[in-house]
Protein backbone atom coordinates (compact mmCIF):
# COMPACT_ATOMS: atom_id res chain seq x y z
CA UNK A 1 -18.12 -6.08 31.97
CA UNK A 2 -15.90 -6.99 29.43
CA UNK A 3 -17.38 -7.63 25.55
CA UNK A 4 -17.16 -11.40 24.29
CA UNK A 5 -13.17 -12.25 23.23
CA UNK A 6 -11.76 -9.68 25.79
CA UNK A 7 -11.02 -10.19 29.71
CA UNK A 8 -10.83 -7.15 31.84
CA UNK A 9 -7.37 -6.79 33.21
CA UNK A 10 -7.97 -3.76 34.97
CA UNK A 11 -10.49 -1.49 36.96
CA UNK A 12 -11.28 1.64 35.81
CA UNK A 13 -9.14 3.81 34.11
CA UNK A 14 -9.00 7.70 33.96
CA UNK A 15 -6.30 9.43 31.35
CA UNK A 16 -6.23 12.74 31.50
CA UNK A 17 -4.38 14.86 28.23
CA UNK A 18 -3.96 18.64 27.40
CA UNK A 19 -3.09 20.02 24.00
CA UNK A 20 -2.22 23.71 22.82
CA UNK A 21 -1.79 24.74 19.20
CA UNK A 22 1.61 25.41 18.44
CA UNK A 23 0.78 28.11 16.33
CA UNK A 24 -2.98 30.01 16.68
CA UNK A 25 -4.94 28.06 13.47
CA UNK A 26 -2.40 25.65 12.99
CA UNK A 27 -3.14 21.42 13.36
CA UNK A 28 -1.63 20.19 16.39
CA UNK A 29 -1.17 16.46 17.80
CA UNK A 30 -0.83 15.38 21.35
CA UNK A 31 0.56 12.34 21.66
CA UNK A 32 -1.15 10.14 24.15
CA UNK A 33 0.82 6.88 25.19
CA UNK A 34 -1.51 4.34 26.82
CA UNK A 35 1.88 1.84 27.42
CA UNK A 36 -0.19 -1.34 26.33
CA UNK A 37 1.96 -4.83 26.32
CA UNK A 38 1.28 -6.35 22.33
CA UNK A 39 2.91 -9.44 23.71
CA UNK A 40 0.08 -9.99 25.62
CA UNK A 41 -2.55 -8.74 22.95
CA UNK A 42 -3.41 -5.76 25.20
CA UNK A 43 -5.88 -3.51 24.44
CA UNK A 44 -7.68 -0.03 25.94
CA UNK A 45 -11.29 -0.17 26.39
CA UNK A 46 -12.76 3.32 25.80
CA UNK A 47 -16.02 3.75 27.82
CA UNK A 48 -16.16 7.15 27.89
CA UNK A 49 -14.66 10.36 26.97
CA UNK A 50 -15.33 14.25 28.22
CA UNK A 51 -13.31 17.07 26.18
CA UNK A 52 -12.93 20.41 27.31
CA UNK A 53 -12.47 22.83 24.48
CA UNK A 54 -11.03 26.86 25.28
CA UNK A 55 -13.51 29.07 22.47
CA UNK A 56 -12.05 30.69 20.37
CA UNK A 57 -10.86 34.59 19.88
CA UNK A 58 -13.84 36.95 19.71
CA UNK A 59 -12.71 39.67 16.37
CA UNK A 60 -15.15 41.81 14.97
CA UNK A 61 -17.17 41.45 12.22
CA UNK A 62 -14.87 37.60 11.75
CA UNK A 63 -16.48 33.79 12.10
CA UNK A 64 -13.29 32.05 14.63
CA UNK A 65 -13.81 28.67 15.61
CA UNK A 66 -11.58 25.97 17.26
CA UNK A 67 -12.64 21.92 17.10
CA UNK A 68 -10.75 19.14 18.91
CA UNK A 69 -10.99 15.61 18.38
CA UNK A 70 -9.62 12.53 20.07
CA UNK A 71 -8.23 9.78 17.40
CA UNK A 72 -7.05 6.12 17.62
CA UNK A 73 -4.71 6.75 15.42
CA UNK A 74 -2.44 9.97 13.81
CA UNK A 75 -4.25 12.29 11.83
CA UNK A 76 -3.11 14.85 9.46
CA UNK A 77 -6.52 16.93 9.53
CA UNK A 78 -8.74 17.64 12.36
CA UNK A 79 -11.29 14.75 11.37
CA UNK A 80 -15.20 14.36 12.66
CA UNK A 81 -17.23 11.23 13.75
CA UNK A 82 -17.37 10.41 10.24
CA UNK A 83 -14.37 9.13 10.40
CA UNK A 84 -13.21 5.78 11.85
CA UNK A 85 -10.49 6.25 13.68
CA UNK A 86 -12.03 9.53 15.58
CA UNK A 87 -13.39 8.51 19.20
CA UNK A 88 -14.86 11.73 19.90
CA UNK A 89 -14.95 15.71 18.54
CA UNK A 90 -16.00 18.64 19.35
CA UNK A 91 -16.08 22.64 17.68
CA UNK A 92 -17.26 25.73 18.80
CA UNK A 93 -17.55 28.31 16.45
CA UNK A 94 -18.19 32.24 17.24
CA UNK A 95 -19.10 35.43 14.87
CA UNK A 96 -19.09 38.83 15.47
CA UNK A 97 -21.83 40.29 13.66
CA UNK A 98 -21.67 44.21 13.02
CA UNK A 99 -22.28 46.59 15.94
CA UNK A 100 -21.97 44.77 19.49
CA UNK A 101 -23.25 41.75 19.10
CA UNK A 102 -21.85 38.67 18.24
CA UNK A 103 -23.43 34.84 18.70
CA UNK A 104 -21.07 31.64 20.21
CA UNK A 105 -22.06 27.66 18.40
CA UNK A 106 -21.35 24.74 20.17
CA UNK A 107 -21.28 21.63 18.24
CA UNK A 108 -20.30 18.27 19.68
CA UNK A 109 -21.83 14.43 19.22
CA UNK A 110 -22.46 13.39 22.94
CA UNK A 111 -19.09 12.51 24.22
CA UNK A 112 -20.43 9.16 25.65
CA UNK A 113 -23.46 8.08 23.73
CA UNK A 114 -26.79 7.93 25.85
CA UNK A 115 -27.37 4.03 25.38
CA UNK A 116 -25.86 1.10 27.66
CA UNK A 117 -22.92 -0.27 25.41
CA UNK A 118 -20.33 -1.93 26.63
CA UNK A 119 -17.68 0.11 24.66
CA UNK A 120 -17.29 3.26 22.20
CA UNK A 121 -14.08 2.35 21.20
CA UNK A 122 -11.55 -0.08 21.31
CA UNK A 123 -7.81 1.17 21.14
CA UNK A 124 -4.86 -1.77 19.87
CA UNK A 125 -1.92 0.25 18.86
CA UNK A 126 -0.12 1.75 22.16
CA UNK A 127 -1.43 5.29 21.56
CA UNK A 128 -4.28 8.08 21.16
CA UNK A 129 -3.72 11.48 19.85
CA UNK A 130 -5.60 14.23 20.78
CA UNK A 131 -6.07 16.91 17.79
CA UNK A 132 -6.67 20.87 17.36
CA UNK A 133 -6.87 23.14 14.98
CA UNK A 134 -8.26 26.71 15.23
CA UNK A 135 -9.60 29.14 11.97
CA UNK A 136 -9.24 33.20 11.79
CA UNK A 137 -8.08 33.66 15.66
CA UNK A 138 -5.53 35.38 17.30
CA UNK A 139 -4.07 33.59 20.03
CA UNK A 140 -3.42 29.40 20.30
CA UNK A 141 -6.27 27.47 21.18
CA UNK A 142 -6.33 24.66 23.60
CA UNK A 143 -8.56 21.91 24.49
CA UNK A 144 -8.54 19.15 27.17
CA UNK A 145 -9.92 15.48 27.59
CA UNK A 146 -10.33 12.62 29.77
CA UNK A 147 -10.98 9.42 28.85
CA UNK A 148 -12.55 6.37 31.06
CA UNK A 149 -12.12 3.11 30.03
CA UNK A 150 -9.87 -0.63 31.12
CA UNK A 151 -7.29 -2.57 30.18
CA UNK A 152 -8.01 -5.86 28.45
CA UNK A 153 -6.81 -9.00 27.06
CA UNK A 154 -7.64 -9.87 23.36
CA UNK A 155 -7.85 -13.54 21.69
CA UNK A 156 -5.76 -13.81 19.08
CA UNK A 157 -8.31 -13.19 16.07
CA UNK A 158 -10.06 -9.99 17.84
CA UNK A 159 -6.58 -8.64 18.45
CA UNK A 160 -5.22 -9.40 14.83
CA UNK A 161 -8.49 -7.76 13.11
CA UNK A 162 -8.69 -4.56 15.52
CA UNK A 163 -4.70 -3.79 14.67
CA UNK A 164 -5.64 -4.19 11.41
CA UNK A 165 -8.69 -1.77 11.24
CA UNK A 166 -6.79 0.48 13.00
CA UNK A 167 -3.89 0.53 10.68
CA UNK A 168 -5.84 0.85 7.17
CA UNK A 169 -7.92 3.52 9.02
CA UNK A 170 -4.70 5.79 9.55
């Protein structure tokens, strides 16, 4: 059901999207292209997202930890839920404590909030970038996501202000 100002031009929509640091611990963007028409004041409908996140490198007597986030728009840094223009995120964090043991953290905000809204997010611009970045491991981390959601039609004013929001919160 489509939110007051927008018509559903589509069904249901699954995009699928991998990303792999480039370097292990180093910020990396996937580039997500969701080829939405402007013309036509075209936007993406998130209704739900599920991200898949490696863990990170187990080294003794070390905290590691990789996070991954899914943004509207380009990021320079990782970025949480605090921040406007991140969808969803997720981190898990591992330490080794001394001897054999060692203890594994999960922390995410439910990927889909438990509640009936119509939307979590509401994508204008033509793209979504999926972000990683890893601390004190080894090897590259990598993280997945899918993201559910439609295609819709803006009116004019809805699609002027939600280009705009998303551009000042680049």
């Amino acid at each position: 059901m489509a939110s007051k100002g927008l018509t559903q031009t589509s069904s249901l929509i699954q995009i699928s999207a991998a990303v792999t640091e480039t370097v292990a611990n180093l910020f990396t963007v996937e580039q997500i292209d969701l080829q939405l028409n402007p013309l036509d004041r075209e936007v993406f409908v998130v209704q739900a997202v599920d991200l898949d996140l490696l863990p990170p490198n187990l080294i003794a007597n070390t905290v590691t930890d990789v996070a991954l986030s899914l943004s509207s728009t380009r990021r320079t840094t990782l970025g949480g839920i605090d921040s406007s223009n991140v969808i969803a995120a997720k981190r898990i964090s591992t330490q080794s404590v001394t001897g054999d043991g060692s203890v594994t953290n999960e922390y995410e905000a439910s990927d889909t909030p438990a509640s009936n809204l119509d939307y979590i997010a509401i994508v204008a611009t033509n793209d979504m970038f999926l972000n990683i970045e890893g601390r004190n491991n080894v090897s590259a981390g990598s993280g997945n996501c899918r993201v559910y959601g439609y295609r819709a039609r803006a009116d004019a004013a809805i699609y002027a202000a939600l280009v705009q929001s998303e551009a000042l919160s680049a």
